[in-house]
PDB file of N, CA and C in Angstrom:
ATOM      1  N   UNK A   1       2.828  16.444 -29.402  1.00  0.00           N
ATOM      2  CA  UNK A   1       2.815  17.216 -28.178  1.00  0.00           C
ATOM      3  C   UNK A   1       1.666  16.777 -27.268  1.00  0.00           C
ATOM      4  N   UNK A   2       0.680  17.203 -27.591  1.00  0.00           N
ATOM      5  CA  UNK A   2      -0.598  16.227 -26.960  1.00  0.00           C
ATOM      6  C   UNK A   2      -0.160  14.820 -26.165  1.00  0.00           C
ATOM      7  N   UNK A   3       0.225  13.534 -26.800  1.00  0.00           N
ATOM      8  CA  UNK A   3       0.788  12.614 -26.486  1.00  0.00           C
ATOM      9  C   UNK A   3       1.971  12.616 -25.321  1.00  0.00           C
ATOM     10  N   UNK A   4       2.249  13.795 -25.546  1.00  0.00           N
ATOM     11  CA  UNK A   4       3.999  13.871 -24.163  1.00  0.00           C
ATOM     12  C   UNK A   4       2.661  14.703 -23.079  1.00  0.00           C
ATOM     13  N   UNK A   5       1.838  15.278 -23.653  1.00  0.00           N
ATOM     14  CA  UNK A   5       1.356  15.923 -22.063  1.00  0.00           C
ATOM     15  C   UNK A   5       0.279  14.909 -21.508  1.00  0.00           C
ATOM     16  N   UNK A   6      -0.470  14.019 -22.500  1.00  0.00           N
ATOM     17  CA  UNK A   6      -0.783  13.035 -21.559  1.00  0.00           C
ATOM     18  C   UNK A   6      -0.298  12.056 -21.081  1.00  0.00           C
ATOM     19  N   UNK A   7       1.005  11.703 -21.590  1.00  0.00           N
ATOM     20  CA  UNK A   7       2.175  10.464 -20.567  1.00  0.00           C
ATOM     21  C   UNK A   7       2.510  11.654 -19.148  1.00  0.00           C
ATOM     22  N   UNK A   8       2.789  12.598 -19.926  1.00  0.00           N
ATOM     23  CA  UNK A   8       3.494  13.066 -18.281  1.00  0.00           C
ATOM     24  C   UNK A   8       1.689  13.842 -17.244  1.00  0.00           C
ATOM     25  N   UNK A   9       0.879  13.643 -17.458  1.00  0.00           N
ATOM     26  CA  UNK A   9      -0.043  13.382 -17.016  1.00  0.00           C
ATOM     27  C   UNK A   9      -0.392  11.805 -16.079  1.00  0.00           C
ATOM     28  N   UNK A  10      -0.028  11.526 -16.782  1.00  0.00           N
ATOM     29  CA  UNK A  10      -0.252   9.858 -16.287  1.00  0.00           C
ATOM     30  C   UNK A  10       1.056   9.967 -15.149  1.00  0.00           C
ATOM     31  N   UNK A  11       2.023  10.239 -15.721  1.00  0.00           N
ATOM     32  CA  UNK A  11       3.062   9.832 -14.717  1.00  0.00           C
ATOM     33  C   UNK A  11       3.188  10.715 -13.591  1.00  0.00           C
ATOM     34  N   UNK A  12       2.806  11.837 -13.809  1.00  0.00           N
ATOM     35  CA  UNK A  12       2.381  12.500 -12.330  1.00  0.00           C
ATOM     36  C   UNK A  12       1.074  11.771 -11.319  1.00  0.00           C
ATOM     37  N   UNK A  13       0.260  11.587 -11.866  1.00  0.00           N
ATOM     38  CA  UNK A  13      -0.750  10.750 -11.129  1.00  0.00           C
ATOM     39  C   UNK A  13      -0.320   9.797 -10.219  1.00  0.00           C
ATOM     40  N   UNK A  14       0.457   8.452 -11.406  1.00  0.00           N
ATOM     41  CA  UNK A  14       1.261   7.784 -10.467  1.00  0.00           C
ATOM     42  C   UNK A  14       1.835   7.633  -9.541  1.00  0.00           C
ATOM     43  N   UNK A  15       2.620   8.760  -9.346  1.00  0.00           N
ATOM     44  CA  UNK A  15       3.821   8.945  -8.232  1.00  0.00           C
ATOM     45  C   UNK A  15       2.836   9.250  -7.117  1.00  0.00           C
ATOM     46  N   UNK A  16       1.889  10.265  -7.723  1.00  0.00           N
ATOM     47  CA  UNK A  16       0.943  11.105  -6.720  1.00  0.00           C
ATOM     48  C   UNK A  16       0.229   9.949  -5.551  1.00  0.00           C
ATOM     49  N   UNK A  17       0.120   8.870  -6.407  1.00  0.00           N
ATOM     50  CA  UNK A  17      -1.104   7.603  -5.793  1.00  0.00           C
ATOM     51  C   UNK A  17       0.488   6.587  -5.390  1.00  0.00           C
ATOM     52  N   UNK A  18       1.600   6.826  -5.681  1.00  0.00           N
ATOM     53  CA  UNK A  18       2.685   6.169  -5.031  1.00  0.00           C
ATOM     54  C   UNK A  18       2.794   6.735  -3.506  1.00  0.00           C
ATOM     55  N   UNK A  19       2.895   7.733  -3.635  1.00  0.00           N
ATOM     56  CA  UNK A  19       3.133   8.930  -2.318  1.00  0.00           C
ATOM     57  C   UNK A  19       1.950   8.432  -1.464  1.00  0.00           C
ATOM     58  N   UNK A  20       0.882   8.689  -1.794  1.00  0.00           N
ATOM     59  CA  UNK A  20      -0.404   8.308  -1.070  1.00  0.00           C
ATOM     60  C   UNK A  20      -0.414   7.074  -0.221  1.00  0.00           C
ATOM     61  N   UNK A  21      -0.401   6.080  -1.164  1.00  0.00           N
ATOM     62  CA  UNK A  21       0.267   4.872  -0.330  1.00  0.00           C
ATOM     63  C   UNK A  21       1.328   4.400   0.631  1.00  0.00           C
ATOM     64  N   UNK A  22       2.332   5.313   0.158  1.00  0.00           N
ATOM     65  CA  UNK A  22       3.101   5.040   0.563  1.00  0.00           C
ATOM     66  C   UNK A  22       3.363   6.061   2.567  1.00  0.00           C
ATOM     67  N   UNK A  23       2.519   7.037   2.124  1.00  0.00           N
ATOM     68  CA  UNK A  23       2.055   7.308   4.049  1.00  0.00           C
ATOM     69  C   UNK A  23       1.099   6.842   4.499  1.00  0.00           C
ATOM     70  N   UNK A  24       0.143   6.113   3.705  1.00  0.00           N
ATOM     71  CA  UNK A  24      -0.768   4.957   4.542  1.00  0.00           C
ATOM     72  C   UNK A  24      -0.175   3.956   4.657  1.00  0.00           C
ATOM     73  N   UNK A  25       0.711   3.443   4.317  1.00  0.00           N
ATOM     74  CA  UNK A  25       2.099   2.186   4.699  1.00  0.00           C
ATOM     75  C   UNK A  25       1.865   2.564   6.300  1.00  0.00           C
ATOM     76  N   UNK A  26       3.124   3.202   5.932  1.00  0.00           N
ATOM     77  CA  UNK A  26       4.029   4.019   7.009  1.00  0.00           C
ATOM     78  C   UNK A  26       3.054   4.410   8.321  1.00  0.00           C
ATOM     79  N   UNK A  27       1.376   4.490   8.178  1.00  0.00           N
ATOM     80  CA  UNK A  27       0.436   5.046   9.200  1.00  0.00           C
ATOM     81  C   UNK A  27       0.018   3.522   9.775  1.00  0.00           C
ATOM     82  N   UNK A  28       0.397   2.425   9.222  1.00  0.00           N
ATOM     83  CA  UNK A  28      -0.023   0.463   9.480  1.00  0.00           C
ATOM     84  C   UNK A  28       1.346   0.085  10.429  1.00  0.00           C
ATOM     85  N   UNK A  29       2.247   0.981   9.809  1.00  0.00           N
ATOM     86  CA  UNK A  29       3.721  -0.049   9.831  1.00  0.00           C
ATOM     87  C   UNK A  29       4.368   0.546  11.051  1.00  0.00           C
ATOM     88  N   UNK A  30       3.425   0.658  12.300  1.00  0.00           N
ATOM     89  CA  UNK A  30       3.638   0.875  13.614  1.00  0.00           C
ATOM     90  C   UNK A  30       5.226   0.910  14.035  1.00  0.00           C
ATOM     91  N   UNK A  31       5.769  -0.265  14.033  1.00  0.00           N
ATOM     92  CA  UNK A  31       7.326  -0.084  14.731  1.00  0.00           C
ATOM     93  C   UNK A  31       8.163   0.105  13.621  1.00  0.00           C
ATOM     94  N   UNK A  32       7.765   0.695  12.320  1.00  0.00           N
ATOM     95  CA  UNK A  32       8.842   0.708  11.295  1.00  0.00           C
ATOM     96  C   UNK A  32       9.702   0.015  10.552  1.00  0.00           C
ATOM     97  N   UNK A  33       9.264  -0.816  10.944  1.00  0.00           N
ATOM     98  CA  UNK A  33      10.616  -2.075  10.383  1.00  0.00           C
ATOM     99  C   UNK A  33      10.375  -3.021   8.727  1.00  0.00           C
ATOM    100  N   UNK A  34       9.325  -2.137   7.930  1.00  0.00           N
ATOM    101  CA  UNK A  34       9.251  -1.936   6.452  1.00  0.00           C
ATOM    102  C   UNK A  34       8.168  -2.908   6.420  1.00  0.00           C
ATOM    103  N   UNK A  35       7.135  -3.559   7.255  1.00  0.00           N
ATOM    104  CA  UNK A  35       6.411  -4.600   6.789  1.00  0.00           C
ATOM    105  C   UNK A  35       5.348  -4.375   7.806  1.00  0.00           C
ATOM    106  N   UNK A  36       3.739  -4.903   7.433  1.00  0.00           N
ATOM    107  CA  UNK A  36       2.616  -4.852   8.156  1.00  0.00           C
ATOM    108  C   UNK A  36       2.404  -6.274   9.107  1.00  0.00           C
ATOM    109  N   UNK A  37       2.824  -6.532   9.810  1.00  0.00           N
ATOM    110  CA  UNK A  37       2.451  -7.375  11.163  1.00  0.00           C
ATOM    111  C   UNK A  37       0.869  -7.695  10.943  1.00  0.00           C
ATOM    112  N   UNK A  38       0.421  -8.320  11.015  1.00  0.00           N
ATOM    113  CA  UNK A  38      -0.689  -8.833  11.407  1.00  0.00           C
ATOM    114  C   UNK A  38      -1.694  -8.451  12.636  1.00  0.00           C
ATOM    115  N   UNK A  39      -0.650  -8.780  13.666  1.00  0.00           N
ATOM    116  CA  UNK A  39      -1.300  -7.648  14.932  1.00  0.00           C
ATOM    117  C   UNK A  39      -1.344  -6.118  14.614  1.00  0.00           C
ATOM    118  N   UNK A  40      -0.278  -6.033  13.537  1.00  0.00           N
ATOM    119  CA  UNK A  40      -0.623  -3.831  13.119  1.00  0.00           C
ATOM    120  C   UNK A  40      -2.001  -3.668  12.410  1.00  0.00           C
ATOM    121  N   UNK A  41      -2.021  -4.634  11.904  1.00  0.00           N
ATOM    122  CA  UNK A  41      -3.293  -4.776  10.798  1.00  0.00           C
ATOM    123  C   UNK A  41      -4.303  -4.465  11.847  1.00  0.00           C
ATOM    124  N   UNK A  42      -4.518  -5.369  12.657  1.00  0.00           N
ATOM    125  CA  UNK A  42      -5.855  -5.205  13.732  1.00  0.00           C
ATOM    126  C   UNK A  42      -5.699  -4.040  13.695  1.00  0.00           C
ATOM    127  N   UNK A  43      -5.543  -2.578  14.146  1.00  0.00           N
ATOM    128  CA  UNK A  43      -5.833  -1.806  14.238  1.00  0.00           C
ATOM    129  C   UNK A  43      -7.014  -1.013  13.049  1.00  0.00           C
ATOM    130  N   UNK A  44      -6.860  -1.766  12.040  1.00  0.00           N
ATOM    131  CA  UNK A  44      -7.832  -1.131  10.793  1.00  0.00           C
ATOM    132  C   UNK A  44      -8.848  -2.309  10.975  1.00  0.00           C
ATOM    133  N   UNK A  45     -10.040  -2.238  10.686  1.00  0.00           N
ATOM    134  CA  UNK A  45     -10.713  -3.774  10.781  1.00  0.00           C
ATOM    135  C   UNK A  45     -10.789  -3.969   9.507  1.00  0.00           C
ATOM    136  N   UNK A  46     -11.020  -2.857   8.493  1.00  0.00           N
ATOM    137  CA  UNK A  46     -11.104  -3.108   6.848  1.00  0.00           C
ATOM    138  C   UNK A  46      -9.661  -3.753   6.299  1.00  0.00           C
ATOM    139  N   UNK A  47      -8.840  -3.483   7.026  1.00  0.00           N
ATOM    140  CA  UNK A  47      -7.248  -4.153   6.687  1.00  0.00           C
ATOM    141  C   UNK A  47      -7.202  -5.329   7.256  1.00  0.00           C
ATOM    142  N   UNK A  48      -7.748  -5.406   8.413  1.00  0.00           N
ATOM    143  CA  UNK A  48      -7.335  -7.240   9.243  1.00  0.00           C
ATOM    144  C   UNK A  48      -8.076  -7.947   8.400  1.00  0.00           C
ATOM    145  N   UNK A  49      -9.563  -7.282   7.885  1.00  0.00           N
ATOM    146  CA  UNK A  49     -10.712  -8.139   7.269  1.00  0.00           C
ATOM    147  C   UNK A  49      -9.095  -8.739   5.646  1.00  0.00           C
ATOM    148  N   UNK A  50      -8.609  -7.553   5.264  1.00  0.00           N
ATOM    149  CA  UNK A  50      -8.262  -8.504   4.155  1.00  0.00           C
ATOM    150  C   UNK A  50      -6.863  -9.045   4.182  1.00  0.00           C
ATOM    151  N   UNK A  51      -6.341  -9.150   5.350  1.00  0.00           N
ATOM    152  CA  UNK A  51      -4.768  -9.105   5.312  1.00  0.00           C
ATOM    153  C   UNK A  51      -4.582 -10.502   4.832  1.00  0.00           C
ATOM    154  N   UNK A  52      -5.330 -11.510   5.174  1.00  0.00           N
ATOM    155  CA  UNK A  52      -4.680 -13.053   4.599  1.00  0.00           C
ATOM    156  C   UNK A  52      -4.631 -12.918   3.103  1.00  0.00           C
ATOM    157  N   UNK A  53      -5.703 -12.332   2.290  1.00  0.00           N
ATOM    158  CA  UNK A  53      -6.015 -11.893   1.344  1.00  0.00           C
ATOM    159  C   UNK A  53      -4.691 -11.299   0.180  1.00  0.00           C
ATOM    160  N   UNK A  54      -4.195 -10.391   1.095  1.00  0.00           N
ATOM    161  CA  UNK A  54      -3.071  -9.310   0.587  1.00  0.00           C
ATOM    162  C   UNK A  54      -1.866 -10.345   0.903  1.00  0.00           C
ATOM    163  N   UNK A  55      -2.195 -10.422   1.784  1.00  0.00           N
ATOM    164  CA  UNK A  55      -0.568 -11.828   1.924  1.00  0.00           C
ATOM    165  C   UNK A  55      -0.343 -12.642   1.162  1.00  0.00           C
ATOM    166  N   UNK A  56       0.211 -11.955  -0.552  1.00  0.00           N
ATOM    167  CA  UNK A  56       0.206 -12.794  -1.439  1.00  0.00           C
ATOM    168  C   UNK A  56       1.337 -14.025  -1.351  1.00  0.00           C
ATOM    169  N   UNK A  57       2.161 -13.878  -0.382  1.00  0.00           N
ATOM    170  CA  UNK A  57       3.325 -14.681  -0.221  1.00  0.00           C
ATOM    171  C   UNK A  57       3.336 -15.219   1.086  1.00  0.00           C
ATOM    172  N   UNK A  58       2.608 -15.179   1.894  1.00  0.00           N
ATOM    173  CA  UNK A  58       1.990 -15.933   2.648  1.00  0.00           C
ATOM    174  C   UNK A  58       2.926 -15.895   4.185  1.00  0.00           C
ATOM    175  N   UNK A  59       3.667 -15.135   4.021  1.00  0.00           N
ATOM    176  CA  UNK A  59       4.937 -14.707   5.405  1.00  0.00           C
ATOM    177  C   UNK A  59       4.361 -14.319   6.229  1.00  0.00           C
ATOM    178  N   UNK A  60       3.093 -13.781   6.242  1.00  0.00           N
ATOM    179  CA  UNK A  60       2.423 -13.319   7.503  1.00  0.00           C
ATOM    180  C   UNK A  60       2.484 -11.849   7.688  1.00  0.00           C
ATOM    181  N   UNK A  61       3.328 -11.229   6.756  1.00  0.00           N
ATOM    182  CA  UNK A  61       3.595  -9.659   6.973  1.00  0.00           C
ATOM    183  C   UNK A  61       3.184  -9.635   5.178  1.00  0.00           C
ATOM    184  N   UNK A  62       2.508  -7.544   5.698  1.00  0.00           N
ATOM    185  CA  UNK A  62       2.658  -7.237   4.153  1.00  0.00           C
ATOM    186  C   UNK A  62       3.724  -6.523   3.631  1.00  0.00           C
ATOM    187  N   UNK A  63       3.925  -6.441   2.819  1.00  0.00           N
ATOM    188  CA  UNK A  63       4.969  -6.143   1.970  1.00  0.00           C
ATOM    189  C   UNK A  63       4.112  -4.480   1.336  1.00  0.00           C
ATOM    190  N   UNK A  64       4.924  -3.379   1.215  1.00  0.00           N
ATOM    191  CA  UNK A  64       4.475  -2.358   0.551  1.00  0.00           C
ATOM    192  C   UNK A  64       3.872  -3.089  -0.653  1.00  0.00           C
ATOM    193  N   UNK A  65       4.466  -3.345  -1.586  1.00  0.00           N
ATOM    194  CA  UNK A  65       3.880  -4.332  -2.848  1.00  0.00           C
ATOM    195  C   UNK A  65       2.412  -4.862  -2.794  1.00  0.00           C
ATOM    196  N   UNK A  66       2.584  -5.692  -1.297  1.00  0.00           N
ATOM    197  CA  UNK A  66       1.202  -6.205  -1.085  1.00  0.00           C
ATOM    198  C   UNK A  66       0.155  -5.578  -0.719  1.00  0.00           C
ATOM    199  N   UNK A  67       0.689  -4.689   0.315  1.00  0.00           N
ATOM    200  CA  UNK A  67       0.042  -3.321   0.716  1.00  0.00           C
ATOM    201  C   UNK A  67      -0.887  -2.410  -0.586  1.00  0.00           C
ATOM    202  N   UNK A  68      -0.148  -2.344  -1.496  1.00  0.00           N
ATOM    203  CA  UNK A  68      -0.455  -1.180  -2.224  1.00  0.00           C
ATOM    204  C   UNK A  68      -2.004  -1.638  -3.325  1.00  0.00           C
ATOM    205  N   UNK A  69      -2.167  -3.403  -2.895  1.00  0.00           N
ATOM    206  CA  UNK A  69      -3.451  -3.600  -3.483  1.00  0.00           C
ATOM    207  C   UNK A  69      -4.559  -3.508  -2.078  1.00  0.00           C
ATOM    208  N   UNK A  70      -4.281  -3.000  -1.086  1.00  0.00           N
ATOM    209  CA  UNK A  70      -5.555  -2.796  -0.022  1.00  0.00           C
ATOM    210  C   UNK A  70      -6.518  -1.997  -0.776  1.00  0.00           C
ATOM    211  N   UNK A  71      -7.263  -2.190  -0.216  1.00  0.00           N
ATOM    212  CA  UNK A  71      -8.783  -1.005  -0.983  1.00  0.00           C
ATOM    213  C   UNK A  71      -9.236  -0.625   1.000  1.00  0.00           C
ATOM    214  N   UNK A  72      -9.112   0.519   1.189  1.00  0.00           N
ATOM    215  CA  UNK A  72      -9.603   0.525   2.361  1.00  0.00           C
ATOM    216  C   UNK A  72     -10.518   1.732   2.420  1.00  0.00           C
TER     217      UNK A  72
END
């Protein structure tokens, strides 16, 4: 029992820090269209500072995925 309340401990956290991210996306991702622009980035300077960084695939946009390693 112990063991099931700390997985579902953990897995509430998760979602919790999924959610989180996932409206600081959505607060970058200016015209909506599922990806961070480069020019959206400028608006954060702690985000432009790392966007080449996060652009693990190098398209020039971030990807939620890529997004979700910002530290801002």
């Amino acid at each position: 029992m112990k063991n099931l309340t700390m997985m579902l401990s953990v897995v509430v956290m998760l979602v919790s820090i999924n959610a989180y991210a996932g409206a600081e996306f959505e607060k970058y991702d200016v015209d909506g269209n599922g990806v961070i622009s480069e020019s959206e980035a400028q608006n954060d300077s702690a985000l432009a500072e790392q966007f080449k960084t996060l652009d693990a695939n190098g398209d020039g946009e971030l990807s939620k995925e890529e997004f979700s390693s910002f530290s801002g």
